[in-house]
C-alpha atoms as a PDB file:
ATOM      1  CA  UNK A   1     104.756 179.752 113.994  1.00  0.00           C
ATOM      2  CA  UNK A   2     105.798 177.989 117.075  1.00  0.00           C
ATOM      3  CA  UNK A   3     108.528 175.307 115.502  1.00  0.00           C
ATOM      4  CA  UNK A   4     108.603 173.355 119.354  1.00  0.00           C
ATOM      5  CA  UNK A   5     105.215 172.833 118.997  1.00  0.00           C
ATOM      6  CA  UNK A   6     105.073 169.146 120.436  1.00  0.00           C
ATOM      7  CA  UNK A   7     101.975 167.636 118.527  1.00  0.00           C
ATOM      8  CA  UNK A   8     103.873 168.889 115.392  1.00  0.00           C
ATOM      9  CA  UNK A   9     106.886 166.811 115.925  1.00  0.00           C
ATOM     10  CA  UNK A  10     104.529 164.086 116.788  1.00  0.00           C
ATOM     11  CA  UNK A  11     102.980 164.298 113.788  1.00  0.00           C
ATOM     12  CA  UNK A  12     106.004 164.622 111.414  1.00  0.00           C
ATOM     13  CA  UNK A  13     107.347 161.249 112.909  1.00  0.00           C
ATOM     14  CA  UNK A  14     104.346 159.417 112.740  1.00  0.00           C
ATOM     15  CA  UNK A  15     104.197 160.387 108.659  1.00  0.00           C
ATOM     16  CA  UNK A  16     108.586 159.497 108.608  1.00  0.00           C
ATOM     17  CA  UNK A  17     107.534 155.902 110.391  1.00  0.00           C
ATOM     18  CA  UNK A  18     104.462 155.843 107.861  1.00  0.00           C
ATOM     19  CA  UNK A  19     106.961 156.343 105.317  1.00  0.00           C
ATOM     20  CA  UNK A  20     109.448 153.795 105.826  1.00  0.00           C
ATOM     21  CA  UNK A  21     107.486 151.174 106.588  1.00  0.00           C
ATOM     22  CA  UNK A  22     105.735 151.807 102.804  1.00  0.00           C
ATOM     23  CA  UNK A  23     109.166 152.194 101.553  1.00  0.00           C
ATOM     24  CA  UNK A  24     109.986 148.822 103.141  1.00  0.00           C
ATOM     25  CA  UNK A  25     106.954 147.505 101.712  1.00  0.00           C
ATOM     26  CA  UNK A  26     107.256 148.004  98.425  1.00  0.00           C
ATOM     27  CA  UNK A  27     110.851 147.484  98.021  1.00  0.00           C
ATOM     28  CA  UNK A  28     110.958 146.285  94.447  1.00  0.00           C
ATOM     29  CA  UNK A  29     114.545 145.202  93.114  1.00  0.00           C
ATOM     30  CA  UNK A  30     114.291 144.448  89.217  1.00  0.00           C
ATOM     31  CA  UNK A  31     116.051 145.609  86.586  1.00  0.00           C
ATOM     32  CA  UNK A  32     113.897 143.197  84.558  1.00  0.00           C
ATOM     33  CA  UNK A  33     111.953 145.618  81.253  1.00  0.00           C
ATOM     34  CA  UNK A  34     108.662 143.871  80.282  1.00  0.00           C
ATOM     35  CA  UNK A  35     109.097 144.901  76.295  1.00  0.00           C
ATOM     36  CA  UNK A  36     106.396 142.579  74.684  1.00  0.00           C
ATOM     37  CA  UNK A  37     103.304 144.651  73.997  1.00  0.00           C
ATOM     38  CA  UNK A  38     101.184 141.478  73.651  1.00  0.00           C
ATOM     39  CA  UNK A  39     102.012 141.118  77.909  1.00  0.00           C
ATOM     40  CA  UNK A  40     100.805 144.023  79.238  1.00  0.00           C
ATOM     41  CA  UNK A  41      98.403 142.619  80.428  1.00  0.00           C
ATOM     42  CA  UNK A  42     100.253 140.741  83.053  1.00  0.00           C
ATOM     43  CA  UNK A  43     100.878 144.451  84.721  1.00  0.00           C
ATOM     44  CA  UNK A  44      98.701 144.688  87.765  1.00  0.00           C
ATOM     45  CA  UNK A  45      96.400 148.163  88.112  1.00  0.00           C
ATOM     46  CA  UNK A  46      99.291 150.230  89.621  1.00  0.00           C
ATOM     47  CA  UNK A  47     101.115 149.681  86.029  1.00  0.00           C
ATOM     48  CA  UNK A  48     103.779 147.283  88.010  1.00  0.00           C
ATOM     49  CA  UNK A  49     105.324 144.621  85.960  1.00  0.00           C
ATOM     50  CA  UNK A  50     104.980 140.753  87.319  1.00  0.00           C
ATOM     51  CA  UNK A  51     108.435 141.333  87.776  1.00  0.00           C
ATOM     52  CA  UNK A  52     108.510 144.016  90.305  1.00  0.00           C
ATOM     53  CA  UNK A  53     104.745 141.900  91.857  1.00  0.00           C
ATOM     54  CA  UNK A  54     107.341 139.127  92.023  1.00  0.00           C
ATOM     55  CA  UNK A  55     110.086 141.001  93.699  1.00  0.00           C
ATOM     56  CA  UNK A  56     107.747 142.627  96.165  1.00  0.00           C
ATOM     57  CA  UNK A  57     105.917 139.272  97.462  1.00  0.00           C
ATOM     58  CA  UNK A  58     109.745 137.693  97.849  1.00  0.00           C
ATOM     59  CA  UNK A  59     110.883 140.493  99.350  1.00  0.00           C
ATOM     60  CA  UNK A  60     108.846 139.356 102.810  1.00  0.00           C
ATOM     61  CA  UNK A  61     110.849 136.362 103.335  1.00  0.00           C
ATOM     62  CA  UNK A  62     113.885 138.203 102.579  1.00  0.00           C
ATOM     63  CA  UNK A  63     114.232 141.108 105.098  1.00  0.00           C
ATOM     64  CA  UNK A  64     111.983 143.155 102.574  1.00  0.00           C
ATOM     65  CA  UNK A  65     114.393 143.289  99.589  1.00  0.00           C
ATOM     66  CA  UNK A  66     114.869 140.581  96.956  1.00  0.00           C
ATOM     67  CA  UNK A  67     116.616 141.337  93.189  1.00  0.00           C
ATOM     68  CA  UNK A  68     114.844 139.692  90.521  1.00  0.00           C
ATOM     69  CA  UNK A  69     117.174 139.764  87.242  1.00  0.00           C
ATOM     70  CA  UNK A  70     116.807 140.361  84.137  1.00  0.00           C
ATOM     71  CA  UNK A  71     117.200 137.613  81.696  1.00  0.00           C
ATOM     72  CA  UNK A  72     119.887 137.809  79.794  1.00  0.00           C
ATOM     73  CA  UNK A  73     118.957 135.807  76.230  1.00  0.00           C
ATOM     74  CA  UNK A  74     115.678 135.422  74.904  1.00  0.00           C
ATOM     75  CA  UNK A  75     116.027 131.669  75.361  1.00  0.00           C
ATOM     76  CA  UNK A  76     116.910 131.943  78.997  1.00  0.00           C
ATOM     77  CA  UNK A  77     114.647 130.722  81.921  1.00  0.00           C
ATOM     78  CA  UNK A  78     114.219 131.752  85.549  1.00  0.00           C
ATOM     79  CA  UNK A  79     115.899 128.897  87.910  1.00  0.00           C
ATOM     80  CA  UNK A  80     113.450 127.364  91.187  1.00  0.00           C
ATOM     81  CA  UNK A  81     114.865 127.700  93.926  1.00  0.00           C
ATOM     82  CA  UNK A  82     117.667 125.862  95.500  1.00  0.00           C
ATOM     83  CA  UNK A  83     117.755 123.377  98.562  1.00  0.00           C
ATOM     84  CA  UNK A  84     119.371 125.930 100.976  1.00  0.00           C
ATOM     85  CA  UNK A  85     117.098 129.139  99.945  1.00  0.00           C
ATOM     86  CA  UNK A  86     113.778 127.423  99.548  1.00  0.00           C
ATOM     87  CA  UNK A  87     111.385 129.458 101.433  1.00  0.00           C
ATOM     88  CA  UNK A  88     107.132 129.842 101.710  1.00  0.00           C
ATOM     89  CA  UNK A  89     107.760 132.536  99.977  1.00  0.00           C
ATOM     90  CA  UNK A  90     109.292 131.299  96.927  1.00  0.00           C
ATOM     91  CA  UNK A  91     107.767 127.721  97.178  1.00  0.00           C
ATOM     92  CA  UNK A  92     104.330 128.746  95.537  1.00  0.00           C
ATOM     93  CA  UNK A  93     102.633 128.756  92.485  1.00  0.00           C
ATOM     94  CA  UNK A  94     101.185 132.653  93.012  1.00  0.00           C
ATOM     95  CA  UNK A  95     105.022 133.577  92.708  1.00  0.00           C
ATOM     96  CA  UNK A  96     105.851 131.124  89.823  1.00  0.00           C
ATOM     97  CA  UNK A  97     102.917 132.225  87.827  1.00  0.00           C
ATOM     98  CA  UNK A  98     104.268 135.453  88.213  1.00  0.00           C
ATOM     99  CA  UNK A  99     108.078 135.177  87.584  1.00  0.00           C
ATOM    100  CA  UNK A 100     106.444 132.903  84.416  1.00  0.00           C
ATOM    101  CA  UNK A 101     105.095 135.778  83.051  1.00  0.00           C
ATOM    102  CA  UNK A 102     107.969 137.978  84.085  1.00  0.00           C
ATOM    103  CA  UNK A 103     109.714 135.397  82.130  1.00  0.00           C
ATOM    104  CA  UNK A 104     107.236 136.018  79.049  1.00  0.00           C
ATOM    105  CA  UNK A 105     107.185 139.388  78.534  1.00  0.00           C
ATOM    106  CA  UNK A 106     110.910 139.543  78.496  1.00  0.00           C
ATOM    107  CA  UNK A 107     110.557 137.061  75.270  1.00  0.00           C
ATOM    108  CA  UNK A 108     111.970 134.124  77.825  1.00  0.00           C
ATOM    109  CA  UNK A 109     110.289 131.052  78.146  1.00  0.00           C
ATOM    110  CA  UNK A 110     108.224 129.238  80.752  1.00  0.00           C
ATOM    111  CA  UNK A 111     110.454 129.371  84.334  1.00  0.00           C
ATOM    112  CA  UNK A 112     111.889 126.065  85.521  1.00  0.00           C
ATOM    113  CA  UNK A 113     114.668 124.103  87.040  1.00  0.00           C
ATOM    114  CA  UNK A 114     115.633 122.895  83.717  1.00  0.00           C
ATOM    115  CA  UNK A 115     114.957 122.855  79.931  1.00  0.00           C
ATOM    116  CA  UNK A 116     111.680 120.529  80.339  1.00  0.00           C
ATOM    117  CA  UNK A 117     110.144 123.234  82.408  1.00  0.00           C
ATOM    118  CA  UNK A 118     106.889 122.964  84.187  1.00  0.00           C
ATOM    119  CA  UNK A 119     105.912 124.003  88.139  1.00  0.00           C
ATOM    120  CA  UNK A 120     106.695 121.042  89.798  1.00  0.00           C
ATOM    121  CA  UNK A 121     110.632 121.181  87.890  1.00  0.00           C
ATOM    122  CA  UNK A 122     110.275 124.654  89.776  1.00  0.00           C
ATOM    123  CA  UNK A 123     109.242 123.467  92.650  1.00  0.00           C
ATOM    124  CA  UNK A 124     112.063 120.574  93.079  1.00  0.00           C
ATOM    125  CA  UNK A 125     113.846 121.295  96.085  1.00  0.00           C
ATOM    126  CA  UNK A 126     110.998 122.625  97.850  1.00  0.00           C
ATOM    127  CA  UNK A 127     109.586 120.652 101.052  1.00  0.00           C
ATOM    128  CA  UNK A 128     105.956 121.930 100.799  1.00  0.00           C
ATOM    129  CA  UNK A 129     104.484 123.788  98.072  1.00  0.00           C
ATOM    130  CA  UNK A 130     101.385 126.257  98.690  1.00  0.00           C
ATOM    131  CA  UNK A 131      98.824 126.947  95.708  1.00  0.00           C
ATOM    132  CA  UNK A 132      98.366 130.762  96.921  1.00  0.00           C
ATOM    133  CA  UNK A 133     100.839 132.982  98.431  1.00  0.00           C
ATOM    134  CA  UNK A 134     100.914 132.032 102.454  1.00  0.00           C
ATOM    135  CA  UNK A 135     102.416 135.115 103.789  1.00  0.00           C
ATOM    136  CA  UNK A 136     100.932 138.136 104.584  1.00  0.00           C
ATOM    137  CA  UNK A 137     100.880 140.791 101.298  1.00  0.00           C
ATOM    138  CA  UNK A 138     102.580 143.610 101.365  1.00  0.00           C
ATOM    139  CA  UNK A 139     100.892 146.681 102.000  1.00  0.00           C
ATOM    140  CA  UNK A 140      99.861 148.740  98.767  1.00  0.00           C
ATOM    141  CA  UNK A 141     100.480 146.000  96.462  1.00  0.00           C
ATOM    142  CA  UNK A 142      97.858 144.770  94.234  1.00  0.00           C
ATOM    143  CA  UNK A 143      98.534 141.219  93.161  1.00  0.00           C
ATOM    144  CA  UNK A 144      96.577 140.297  90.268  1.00  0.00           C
ATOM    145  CA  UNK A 145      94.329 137.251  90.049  1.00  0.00           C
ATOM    146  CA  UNK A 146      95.790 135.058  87.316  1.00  0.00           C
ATOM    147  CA  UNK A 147      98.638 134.550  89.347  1.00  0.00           C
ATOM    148  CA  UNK A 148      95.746 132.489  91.686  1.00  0.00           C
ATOM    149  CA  UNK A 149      94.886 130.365  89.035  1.00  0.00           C
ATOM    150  CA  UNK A 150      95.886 126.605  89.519  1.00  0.00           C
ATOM    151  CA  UNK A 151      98.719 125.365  87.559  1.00  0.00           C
ATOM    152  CA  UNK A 152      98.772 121.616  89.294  1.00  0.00           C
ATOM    153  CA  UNK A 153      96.725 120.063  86.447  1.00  0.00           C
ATOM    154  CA  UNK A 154      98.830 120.979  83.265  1.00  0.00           C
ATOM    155  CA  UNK A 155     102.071 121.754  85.611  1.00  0.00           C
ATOM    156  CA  UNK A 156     102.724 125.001  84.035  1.00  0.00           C
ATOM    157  CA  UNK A 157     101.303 128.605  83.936  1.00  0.00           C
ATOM    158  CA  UNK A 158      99.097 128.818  81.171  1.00  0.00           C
ATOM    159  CA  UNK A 159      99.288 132.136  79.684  1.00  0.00           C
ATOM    160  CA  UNK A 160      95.654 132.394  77.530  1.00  0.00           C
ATOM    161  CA  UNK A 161      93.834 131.432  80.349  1.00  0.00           C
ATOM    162  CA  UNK A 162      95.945 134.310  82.620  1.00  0.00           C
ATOM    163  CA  UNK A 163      94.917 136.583  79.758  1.00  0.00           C
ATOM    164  CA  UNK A 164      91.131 136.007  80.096  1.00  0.00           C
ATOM    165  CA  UNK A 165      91.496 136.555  84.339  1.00  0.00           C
ATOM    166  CA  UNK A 166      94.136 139.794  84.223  1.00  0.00           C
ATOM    167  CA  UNK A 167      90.487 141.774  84.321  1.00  0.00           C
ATOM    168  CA  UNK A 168      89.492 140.193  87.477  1.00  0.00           C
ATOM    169  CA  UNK A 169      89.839 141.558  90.898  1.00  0.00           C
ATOM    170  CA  UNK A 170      93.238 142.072  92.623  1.00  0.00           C
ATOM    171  CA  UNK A 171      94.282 141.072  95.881  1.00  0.00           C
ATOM    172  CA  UNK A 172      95.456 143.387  98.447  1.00  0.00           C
ATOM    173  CA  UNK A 173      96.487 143.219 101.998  1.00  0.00           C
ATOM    174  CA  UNK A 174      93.669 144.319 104.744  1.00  0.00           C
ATOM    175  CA  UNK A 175      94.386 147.100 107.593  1.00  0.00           C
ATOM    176  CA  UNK A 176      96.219 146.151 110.148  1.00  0.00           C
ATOM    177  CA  UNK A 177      93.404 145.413 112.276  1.00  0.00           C
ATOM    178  CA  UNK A 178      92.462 142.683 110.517  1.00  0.00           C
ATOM    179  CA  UNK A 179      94.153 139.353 109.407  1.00  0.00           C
ATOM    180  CA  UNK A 180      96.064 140.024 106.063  1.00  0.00           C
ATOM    181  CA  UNK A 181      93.402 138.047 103.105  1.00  0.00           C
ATOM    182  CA  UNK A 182      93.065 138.118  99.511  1.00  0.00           C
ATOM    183  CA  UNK A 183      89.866 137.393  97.949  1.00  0.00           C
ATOM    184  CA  UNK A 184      88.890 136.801  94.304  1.00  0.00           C
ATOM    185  CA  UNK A 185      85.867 137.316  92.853  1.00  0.00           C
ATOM    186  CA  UNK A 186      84.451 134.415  90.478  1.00  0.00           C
ATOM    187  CA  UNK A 187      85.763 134.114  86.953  1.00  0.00           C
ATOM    188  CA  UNK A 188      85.144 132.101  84.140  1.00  0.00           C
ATOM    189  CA  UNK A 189      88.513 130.403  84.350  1.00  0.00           C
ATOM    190  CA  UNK A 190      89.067 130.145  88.329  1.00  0.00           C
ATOM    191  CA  UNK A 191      87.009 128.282  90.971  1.00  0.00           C
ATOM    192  CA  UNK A 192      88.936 130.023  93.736  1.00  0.00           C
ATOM    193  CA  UNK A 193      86.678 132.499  95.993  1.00  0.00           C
ATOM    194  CA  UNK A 194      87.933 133.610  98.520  1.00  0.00           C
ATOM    195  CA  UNK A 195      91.278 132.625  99.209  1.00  0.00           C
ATOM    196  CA  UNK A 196      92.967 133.244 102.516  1.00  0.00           C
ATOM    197  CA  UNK A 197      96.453 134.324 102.192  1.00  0.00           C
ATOM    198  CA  UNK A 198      97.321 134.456 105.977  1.00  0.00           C
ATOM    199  CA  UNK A 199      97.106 130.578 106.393  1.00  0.00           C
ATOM    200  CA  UNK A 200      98.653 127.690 104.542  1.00  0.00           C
ATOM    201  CA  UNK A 201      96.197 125.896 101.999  1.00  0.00           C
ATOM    202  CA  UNK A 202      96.308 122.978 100.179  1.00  0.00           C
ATOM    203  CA  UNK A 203      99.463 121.789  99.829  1.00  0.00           C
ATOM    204  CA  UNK A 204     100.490 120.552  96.127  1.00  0.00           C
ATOM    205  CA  UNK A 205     102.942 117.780  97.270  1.00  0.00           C
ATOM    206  CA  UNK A 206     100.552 116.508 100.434  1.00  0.00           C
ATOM    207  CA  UNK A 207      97.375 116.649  98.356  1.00  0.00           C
ATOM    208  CA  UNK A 208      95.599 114.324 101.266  1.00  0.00           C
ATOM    209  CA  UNK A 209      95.611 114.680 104.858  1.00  0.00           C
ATOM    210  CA  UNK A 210      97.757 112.015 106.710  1.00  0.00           C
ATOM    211  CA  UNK A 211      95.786 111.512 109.503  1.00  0.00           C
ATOM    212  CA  UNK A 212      91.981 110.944 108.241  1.00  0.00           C
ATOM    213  CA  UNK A 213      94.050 108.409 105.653  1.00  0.00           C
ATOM    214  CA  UNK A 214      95.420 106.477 108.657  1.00  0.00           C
ATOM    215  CA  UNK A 215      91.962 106.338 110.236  1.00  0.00           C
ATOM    216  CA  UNK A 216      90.011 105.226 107.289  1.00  0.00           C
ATOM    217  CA  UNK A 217      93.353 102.239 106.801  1.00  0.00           C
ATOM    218  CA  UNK A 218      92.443 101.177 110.755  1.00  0.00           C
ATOM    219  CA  UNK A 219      88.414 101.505 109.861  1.00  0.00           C
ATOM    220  CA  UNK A 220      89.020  99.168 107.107  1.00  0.00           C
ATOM    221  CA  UNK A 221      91.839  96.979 108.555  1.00  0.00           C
ATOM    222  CA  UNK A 222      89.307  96.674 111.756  1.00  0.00           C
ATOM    223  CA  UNK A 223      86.451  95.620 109.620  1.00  0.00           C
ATOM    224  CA  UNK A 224      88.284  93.200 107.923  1.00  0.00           C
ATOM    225  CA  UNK A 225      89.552  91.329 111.012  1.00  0.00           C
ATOM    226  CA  UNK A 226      86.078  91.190 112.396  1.00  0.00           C
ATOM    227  CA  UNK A 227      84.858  89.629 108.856  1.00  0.00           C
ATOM    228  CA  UNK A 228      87.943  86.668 109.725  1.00  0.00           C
ATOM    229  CA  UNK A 229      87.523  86.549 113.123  1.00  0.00           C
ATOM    230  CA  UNK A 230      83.679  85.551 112.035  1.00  0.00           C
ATOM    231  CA  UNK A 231      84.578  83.234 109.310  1.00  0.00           C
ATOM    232  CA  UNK A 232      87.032  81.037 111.359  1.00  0.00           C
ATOM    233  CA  UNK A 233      83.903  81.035 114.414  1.00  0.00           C
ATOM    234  CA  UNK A 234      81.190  79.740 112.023  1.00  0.00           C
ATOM    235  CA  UNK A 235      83.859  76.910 109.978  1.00  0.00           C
ATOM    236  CA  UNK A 236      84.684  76.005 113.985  1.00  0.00           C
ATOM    237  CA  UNK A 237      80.930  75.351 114.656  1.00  0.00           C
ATOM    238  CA  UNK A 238      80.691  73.346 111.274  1.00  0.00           C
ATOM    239  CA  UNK A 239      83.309  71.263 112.123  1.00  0.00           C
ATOM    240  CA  UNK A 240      81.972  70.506 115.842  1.00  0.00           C
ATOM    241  CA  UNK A 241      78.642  69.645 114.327  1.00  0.00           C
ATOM    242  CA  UNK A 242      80.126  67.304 111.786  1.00  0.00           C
ATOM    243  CA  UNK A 243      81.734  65.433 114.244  1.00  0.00           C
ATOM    244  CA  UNK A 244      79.003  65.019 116.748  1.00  0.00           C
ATOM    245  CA  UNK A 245      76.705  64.243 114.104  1.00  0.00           C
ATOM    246  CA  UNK A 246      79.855  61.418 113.163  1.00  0.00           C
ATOM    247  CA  UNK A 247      79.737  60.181 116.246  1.00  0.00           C
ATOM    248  CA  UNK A 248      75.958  59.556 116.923  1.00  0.00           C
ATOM    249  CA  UNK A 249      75.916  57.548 113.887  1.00  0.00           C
ATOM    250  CA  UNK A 250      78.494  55.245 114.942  1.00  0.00           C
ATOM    251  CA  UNK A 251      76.458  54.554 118.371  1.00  0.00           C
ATOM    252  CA  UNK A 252      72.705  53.988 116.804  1.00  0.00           C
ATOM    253  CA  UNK A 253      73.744  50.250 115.303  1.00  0.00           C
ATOM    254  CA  UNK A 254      75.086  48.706 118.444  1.00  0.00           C
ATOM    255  CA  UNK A 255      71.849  51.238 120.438  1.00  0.00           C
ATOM    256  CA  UNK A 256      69.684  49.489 118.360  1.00  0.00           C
ATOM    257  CA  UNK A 257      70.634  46.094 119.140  1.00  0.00           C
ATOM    258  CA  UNK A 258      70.596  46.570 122.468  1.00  0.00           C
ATOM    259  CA  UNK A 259      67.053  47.488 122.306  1.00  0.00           C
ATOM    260  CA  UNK A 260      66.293  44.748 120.636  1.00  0.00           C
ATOM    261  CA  UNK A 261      67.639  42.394 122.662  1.00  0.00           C
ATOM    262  CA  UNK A 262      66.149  44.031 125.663  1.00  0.00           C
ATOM    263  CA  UNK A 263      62.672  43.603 124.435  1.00  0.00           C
ATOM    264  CA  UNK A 264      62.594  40.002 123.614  1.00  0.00           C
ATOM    265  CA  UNK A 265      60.492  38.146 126.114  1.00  0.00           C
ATOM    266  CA  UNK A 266      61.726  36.157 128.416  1.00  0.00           C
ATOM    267  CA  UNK A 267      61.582  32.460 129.363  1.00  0.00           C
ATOM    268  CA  UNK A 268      59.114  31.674 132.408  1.00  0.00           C
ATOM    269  CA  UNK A 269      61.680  31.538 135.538  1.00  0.00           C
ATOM    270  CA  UNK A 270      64.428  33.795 134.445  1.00  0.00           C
ATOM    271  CA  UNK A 271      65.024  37.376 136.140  1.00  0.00           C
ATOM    272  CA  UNK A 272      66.356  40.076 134.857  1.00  0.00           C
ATOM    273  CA  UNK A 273      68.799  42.313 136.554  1.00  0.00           C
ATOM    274  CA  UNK A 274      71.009  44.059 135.667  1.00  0.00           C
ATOM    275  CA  UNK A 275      72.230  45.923 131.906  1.00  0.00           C
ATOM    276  CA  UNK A 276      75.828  43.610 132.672  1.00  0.00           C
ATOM    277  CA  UNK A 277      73.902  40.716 134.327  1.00  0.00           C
ATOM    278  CA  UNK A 278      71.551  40.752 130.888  1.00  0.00           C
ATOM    279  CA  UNK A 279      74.975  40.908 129.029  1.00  0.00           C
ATOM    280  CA  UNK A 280      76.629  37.720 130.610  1.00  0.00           C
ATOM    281  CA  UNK A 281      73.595  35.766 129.481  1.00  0.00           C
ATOM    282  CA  UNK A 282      73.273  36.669 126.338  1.00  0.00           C
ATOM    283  CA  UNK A 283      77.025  36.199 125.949  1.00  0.00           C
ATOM    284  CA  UNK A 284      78.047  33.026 127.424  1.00  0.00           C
ATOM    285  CA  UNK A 285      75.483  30.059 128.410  1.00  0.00           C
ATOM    286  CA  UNK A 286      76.304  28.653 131.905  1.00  0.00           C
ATOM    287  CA  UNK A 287      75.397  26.028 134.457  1.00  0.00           C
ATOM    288  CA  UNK A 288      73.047  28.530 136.007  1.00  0.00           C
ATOM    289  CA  UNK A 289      71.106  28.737 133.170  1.00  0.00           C
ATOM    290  CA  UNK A 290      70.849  25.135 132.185  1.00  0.00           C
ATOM    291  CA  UNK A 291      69.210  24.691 135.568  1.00  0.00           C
ATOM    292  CA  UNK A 292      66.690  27.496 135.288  1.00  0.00           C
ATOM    293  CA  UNK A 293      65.291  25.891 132.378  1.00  0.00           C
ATOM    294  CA  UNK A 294      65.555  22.781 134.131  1.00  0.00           C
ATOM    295  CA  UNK A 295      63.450  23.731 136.974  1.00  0.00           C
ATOM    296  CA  UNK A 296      60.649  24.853 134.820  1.00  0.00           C
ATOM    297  CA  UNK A 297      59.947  21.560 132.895  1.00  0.00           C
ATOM    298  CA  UNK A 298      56.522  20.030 133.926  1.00  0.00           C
ATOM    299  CA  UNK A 299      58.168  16.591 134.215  1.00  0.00           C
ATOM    300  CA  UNK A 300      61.028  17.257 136.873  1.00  0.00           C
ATOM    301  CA  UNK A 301      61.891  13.711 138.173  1.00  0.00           C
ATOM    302  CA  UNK A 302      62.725  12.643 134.889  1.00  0.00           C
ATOM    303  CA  UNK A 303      65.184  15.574 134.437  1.00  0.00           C
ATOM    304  CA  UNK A 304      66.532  14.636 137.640  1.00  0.00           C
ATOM    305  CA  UNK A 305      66.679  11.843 137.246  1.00  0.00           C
ATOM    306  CA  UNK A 306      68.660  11.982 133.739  1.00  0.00           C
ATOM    307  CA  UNK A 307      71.008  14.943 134.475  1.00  0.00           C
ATOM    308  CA  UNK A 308      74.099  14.892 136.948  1.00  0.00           C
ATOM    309  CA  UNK A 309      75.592  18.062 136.070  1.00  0.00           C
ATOM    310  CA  UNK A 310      73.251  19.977 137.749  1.00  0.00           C
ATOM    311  CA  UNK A 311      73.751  19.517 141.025  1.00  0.00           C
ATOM    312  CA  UNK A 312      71.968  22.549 143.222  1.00  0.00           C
ATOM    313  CA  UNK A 313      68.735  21.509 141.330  1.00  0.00           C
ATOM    314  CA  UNK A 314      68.837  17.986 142.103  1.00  0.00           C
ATOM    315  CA  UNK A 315      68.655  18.989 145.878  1.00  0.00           C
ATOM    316  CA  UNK A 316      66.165  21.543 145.575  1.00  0.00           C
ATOM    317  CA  UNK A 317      63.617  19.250 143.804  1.00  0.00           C
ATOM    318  CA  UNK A 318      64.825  16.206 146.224  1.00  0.00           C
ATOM    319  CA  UNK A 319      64.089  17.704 149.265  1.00  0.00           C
ATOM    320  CA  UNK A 320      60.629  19.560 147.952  1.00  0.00           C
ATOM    321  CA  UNK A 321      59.071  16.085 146.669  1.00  0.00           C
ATOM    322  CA  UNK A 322      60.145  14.570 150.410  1.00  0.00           C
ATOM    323  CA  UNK A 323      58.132  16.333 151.347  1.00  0.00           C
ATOM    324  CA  UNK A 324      54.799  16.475 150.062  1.00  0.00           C
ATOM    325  CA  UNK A 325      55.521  12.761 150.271  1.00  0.00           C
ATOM    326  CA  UNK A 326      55.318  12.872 154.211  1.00  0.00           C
ATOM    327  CA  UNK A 327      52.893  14.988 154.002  1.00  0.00           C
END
């Protein structure tokens, strides 16, 4: 056998790389011992404890490694996270269903920050919180599907309706090829299928996207503004139609009368001129007009005869009887 056969050392380092990269994997530090027999159910199809799921999936934020304890009472509880080692990987509710029920099946309680317990208490100091597990699975580990279920609307992990889903498919991480994904298949306690673990979903804090809520505020504040900008246009018109219809009937009395006056007939002799001409007479009787309607009388000498304040018409009628008298 020829030992410096080069495809044979090729071959024996691809299988050492192969084999510390699984290694790396599934590096699973626990000392935690699921003894309740009612939980075995929470073990995932490899016969791994939630504990050592747990360990695994916080391993990959954590250089690969990541020691999940043992509890140490019966009564004790798993901690959330703190401020300073909050991480996507620890800030989700795949993980905290799963340290819940690594928590059970040591005869612990529910996991929390403190004695109320409850996900978001777990969740405290974390910015964003992710309802599936956003980094990419390990490979070879089979995460089991109850730890997918939602836990937002009772804000705890709900361990009869885990029980019910432990038969359900498992997620797994895809070849390398392909974008790391986990997909459920439909239950009758889960509306989740698929679910994409390479991307962040839904976030539990930011329920609601930021941006289509500022749009819809502007749609709305816009339409509003319009609806004012409307209102204060047709009260405007109102108001300059009250007034002008104000004003017109202020003008139609003294209108009227001047129509009147302007179609009374007049005395034979008189001429009408003009509107301020028409006004004058009507206004204030002068000499003028006493000898207009002196000139018209039939019997003119004796008018002249018997008025001296009327000078003008005294010569006019003098010199016109003169003569027809010559003549």
């Amino acid at each position: 056998m020829d030992t410096h056969n080069p495809l044979r050392w090729f071959a024996k380092a691809i299988t050492l790389v192969t084999f510390i990269n699984l290694r790396v994997a599934l590096a699973q530090n626990t000392n935690a011992t699921c003894s309740v027999a009612s939980l075995q159910w929470s073990f995932n199809s490899q016969k791994q404890s939630p504990c050592a799921i747990a360990s695994s999936l916080l391993g990959v934020c954590d250089g690969g490694q990541y020691d999940v304890a043992a509890l140490p009472l019966p009564s004790s509880i798993y901690l959330g996270p703190s401020i300073d080692a909050a991480n996507p990987c620890q800030c989700n509710t795949v993980v905290y269903s799963l340290i819940s029920a690594c928590a059970l099946c040591q005869n612990g309680t529910i996991t929390s920050s403190n004695e109320d317990g409850g996900e978001s208490q777990w969740a405290t100091n974390c910015a964003t919180v992710f309802d599936n597990y956003p980094q990419p699975i390990p490979g070879n580990l089979h995460v089991p599907a109850y730890a997918y279920l939602p836990v937002e609307a009772e804000d705890t992990f709900d361990q009869n309706a885990a029980q019910k889903d432990a038969n359900a498919t498992e997620s797994t991480a895809l070849p390398s090829s392909a974008p790391a994904t986990s997909t459920l298949q439909p239950s009758t306690t889960t509306s989740q299928t698929p679910i994409s673990t390479a991307s962040a979903a839904g976030q539990i804090t930011i329920p609601t996207d930021p941006h289509s809520t500022a749009i819809g505020a502007g749609v709305v504040g816009g339409i509003f503004g319009l609806a004012c900008l409307l209102l204060l246009t047709g009260l405007l018109i109102a108001y300059r139609r009250h007034r002008r219809s104000k004003s017109l009937r202020q003008r139609s009395p003294d209108s009227e009368q001047a129509s009147q006056e302007a179609s009374l007939p007049l005395p034979p002799g008189f001429r009408v001129g003009t509107q301020s001409s028409l006004g004058t007479l009507n206004t204030a009787p002068s000499d003028s007009m006493i000898e207009v309607r002196a000139a018209t009388q039939t019997d003119l000498p004796t008018q002249i005869s018997n008025s001296h304040t009327i000078a003008p018409a005294i010569q006019i009628s003098s010199s016109s009887v003169d003569d027809h008298v010559s003549t």
